[in-house]
PDB file of N, CA and C in Angstrom:
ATOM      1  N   UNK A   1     -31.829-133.707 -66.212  1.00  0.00           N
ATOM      2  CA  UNK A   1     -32.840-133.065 -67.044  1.00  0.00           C
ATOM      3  C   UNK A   1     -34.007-134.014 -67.263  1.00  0.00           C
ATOM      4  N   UNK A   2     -35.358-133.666 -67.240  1.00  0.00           N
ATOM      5  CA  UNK A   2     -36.253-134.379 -67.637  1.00  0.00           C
ATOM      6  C   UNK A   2     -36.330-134.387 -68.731  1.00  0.00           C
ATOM      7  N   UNK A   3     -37.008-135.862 -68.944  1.00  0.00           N
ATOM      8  CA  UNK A   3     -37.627-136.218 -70.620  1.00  0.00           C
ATOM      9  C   UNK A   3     -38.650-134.887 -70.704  1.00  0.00           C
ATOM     10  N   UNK A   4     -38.549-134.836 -71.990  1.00  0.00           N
ATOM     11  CA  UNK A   4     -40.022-134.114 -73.130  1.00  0.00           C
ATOM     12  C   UNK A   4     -41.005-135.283 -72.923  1.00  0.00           C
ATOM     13  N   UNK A   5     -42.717-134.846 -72.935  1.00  0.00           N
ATOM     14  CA  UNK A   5     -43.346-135.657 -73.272  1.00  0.00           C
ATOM     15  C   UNK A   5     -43.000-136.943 -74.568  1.00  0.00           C
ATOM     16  N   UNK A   6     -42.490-136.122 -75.733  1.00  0.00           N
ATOM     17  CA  UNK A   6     -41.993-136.964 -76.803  1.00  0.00           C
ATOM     18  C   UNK A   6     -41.124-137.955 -76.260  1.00  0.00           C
ATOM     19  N   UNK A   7     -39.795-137.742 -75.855  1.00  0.00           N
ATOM     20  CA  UNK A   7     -38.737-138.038 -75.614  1.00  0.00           C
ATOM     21  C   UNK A   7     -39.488-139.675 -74.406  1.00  0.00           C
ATOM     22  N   UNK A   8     -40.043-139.373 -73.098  1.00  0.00           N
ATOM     23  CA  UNK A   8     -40.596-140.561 -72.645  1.00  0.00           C
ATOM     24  C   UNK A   8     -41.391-141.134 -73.762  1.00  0.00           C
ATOM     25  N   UNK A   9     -42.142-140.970 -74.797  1.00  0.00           N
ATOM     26  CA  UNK A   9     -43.261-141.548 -75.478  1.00  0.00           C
ATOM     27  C   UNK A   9     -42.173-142.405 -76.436  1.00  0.00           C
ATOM     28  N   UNK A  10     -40.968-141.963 -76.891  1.00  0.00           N
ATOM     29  CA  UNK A  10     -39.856-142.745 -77.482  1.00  0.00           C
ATOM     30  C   UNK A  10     -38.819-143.940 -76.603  1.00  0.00           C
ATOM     31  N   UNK A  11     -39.156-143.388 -75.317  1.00  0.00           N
ATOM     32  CA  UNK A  11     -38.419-144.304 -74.213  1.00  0.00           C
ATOM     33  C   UNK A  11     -39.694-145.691 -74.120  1.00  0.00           C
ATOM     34  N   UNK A  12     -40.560-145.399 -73.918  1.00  0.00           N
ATOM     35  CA  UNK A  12     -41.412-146.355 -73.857  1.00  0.00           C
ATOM     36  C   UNK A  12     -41.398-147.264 -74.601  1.00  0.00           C
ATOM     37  N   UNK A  13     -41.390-146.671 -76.088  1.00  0.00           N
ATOM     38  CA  UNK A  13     -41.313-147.712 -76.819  1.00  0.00           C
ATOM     39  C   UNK A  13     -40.369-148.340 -77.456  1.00  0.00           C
ATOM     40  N   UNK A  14     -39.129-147.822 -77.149  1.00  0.00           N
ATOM     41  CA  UNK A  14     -37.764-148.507 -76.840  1.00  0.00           C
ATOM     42  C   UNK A  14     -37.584-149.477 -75.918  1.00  0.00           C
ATOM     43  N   UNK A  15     -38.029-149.795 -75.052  1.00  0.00           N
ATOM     44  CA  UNK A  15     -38.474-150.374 -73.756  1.00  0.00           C
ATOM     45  C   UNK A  15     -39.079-151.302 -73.858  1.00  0.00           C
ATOM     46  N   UNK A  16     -39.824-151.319 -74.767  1.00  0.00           N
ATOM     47  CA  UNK A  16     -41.102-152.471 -75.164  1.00  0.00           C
ATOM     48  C   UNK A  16     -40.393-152.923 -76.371  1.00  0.00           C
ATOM     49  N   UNK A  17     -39.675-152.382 -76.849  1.00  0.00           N
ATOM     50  CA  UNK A  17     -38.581-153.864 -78.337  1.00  0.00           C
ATOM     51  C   UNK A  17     -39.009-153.416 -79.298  1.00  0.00           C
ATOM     52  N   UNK A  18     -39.640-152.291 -79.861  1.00  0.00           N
ATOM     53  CA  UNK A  18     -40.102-151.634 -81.061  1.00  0.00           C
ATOM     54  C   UNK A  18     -38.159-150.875 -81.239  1.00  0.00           C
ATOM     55  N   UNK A  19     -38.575-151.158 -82.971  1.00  0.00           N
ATOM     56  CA  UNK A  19     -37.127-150.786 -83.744  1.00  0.00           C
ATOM     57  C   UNK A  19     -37.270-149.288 -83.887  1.00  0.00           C
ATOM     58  N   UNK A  20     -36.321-148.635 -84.328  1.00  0.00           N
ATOM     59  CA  UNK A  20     -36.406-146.995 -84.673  1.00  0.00           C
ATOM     60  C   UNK A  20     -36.914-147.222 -85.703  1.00  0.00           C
ATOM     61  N   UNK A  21     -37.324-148.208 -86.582  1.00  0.00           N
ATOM     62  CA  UNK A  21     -37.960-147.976 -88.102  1.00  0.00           C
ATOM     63  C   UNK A  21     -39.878-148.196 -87.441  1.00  0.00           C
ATOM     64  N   UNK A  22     -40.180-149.221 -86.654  1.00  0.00           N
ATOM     65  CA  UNK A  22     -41.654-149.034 -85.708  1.00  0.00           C
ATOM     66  C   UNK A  22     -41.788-147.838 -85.126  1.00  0.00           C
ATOM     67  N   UNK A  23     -41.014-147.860 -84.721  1.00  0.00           N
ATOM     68  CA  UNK A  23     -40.954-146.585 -83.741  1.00  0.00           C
ATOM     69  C   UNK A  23     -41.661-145.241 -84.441  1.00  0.00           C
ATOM     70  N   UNK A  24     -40.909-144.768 -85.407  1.00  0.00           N
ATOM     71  CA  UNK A  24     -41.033-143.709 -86.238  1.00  0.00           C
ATOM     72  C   UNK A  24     -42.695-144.145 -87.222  1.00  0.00           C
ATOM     73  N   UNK A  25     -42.654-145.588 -87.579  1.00  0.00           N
ATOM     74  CA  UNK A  25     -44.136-145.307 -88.250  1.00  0.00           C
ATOM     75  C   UNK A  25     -45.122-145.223 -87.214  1.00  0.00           C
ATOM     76  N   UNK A  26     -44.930-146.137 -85.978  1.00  0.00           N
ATOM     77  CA  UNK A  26     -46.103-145.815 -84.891  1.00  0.00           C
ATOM     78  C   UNK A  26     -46.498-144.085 -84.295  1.00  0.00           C
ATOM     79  N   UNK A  27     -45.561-143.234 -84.722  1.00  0.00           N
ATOM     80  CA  UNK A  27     -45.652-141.797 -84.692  1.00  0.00           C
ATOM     81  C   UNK A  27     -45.683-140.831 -85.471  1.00  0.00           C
ATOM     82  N   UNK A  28     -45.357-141.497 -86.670  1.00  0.00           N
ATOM     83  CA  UNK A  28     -45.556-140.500 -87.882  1.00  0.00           C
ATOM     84  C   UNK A  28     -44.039-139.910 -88.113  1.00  0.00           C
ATOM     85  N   UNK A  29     -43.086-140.085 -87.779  1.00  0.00           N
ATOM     86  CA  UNK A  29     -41.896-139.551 -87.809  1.00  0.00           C
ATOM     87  C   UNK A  29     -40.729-140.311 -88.664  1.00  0.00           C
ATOM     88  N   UNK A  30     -39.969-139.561 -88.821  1.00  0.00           N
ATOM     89  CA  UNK A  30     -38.730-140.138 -89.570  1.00  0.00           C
ATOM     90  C   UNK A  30     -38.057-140.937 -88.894  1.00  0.00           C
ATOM     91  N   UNK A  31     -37.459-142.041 -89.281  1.00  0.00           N
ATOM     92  CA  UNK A  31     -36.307-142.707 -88.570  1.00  0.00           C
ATOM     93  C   UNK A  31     -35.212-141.853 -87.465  1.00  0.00           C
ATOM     94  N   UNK A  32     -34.859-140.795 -88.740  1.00  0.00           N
ATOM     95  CA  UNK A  32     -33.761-139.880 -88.163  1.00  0.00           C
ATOM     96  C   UNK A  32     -34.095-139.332 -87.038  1.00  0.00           C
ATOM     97  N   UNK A  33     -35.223-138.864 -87.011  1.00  0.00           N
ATOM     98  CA  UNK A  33     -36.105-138.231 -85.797  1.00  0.00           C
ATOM     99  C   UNK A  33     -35.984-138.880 -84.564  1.00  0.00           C
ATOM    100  N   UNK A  34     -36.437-140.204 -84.678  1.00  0.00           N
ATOM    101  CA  UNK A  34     -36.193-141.045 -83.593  1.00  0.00           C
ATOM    102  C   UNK A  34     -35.017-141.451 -82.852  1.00  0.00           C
ATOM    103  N   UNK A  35     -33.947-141.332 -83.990  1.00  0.00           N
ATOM    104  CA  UNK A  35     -32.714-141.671 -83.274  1.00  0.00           C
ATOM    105  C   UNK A  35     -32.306-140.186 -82.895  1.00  0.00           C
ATOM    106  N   UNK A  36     -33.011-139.329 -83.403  1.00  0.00           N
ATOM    107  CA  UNK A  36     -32.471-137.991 -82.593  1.00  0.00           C
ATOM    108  C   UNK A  36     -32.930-137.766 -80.808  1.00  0.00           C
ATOM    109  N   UNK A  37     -33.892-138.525 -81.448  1.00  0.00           N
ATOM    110  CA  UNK A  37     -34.942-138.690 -79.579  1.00  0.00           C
ATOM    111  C   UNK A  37     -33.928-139.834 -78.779  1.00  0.00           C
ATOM    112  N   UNK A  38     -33.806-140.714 -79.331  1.00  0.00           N
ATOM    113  CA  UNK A  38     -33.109-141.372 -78.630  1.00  0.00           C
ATOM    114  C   UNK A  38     -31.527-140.879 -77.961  1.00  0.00           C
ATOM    115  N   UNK A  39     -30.937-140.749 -78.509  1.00  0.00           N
ATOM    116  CA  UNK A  39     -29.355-139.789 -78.433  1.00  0.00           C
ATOM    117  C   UNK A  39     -29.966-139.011 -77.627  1.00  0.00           C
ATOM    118  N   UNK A  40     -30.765-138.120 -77.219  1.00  0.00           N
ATOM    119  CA  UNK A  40     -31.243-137.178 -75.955  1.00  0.00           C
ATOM    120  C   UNK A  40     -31.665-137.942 -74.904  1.00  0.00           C
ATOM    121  N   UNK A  41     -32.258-138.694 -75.409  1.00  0.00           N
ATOM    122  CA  UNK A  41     -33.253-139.536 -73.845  1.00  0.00           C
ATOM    123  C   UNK A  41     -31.766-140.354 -73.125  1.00  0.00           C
ATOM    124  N   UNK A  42     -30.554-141.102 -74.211  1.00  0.00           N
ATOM    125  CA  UNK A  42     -29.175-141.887 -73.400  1.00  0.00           C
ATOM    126  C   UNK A  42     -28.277-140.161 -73.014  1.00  0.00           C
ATOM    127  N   UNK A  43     -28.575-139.294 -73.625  1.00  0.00           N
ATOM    128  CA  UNK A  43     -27.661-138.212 -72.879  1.00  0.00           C
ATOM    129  C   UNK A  43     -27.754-137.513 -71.388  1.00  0.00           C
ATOM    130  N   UNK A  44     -29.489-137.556 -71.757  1.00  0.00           N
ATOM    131  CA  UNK A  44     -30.238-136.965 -70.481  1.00  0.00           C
ATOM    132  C   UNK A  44     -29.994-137.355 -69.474  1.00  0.00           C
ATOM    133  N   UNK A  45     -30.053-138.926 -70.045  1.00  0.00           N
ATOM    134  CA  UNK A  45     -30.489-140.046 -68.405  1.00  0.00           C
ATOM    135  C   UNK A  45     -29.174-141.002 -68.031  1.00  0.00           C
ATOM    136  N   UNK A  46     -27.793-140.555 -69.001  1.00  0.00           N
ATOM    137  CA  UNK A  46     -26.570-140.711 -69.164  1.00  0.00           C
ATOM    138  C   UNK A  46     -26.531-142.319 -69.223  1.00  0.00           C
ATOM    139  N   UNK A  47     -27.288-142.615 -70.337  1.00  0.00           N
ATOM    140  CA  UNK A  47     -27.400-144.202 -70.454  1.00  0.00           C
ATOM    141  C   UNK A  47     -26.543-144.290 -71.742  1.00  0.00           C
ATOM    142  N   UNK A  48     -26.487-146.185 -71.892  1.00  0.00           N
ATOM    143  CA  UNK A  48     -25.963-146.132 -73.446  1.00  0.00           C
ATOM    144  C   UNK A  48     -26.366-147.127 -73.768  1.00  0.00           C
ATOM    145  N   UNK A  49     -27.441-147.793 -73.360  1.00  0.00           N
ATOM    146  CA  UNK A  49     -28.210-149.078 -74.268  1.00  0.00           C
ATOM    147  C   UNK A  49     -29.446-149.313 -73.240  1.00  0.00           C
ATOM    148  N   UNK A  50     -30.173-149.909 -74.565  1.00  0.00           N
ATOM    149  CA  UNK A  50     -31.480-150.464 -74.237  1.00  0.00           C
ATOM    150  C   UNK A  50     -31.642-151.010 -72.826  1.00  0.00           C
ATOM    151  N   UNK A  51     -31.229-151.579 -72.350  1.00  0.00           N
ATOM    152  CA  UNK A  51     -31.282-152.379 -71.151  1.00  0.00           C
ATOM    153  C   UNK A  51     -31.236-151.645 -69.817  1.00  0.00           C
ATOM    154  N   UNK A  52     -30.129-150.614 -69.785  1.00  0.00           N
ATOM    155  CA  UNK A  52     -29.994-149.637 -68.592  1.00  0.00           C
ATOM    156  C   UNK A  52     -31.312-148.583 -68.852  1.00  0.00           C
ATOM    157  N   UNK A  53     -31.697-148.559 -70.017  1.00  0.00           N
ATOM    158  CA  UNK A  53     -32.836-147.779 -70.111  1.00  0.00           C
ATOM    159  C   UNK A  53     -33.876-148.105 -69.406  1.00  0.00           C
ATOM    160  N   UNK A  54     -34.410-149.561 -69.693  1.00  0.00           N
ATOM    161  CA  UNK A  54     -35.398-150.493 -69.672  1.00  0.00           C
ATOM    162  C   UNK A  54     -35.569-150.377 -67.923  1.00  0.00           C
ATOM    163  N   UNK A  55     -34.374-150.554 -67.094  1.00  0.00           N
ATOM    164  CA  UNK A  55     -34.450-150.243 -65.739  1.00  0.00           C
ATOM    165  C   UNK A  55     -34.306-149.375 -65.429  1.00  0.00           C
ATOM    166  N   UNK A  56     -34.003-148.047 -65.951  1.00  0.00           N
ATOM    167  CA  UNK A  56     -34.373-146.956 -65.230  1.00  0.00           C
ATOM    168  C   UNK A  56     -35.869-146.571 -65.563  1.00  0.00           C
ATOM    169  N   UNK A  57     -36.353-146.967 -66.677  1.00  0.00           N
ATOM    170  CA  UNK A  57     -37.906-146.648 -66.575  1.00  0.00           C
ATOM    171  C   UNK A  57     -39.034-147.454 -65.615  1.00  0.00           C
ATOM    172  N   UNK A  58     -38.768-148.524 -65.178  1.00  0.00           N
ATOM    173  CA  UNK A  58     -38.883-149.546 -64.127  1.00  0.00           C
ATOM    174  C   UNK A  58     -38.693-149.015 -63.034  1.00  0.00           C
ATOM    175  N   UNK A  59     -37.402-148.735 -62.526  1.00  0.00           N
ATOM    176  CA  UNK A  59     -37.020-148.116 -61.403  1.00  0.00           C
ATOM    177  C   UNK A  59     -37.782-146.695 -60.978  1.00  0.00           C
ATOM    178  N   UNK A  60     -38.212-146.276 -61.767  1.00  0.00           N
ATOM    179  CA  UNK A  60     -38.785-144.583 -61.933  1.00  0.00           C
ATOM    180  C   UNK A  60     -40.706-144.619 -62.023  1.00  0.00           C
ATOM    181  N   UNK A  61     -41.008-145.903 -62.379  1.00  0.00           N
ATOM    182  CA  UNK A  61     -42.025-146.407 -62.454  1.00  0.00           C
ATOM    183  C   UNK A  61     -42.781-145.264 -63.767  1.00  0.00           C
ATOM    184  N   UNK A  62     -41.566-145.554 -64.548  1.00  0.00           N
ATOM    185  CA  UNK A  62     -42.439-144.795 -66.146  1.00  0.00           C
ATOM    186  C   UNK A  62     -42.508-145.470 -67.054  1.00  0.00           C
ATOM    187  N   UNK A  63     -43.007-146.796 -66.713  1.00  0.00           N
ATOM    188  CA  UNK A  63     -43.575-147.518 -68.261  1.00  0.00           C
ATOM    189  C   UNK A  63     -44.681-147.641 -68.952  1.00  0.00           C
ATOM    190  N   UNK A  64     -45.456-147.259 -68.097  1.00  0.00           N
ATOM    191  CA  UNK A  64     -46.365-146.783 -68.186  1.00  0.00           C
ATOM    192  C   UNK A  64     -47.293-145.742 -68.569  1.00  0.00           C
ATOM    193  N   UNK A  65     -47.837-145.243 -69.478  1.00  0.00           N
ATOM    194  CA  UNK A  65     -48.093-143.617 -69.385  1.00  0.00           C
ATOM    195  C   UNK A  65     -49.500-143.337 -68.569  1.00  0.00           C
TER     196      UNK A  65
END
C-alpha cells in the first residue's frame, strides 16, 4: 500500500530524528496523531523501527519531497 501524502510527510520526518512530540508541533497535530501515522506508515511498509524505515526511504529515493 502506498503512503498518504501525510503519512510520507511523517516518514520524513521520522527519518530526519524529529520526536513524535516535534513532529506533531512542526504540523499542528497531536502527539497521538502522529503515532497514529506512524503505526500505518511500520504497517504499510511492514517495518518496526526507525532505522529500516530510514532505508527504505533511501532505497525508494523518498527523502526528499
Amino acid at each position: 500500500l502506498p503512503l498518504s501524502k501525510r503519512e510520507l510527510e511523517v516518514a520524513r520526518l521520522i527519518t530526519q530524528g524529529h520526536s513524535h512530540k516535534q513532529i506533531a508541533q512542526l504540523l499542528h497535530l497531536s502527539p497521538r496523531t502522529i503515532d497514529g501515522h506512524r503505526d500505518n506508515i511500520y504497517q504499510k511498509l511492514n517495518i518496526h523501527n526507525r532505522a529500516t524505515l530510514t532505508r527504505y526511504m533511501m532505497i525508494n529515493n523518498l527523502m526528499e519531497g
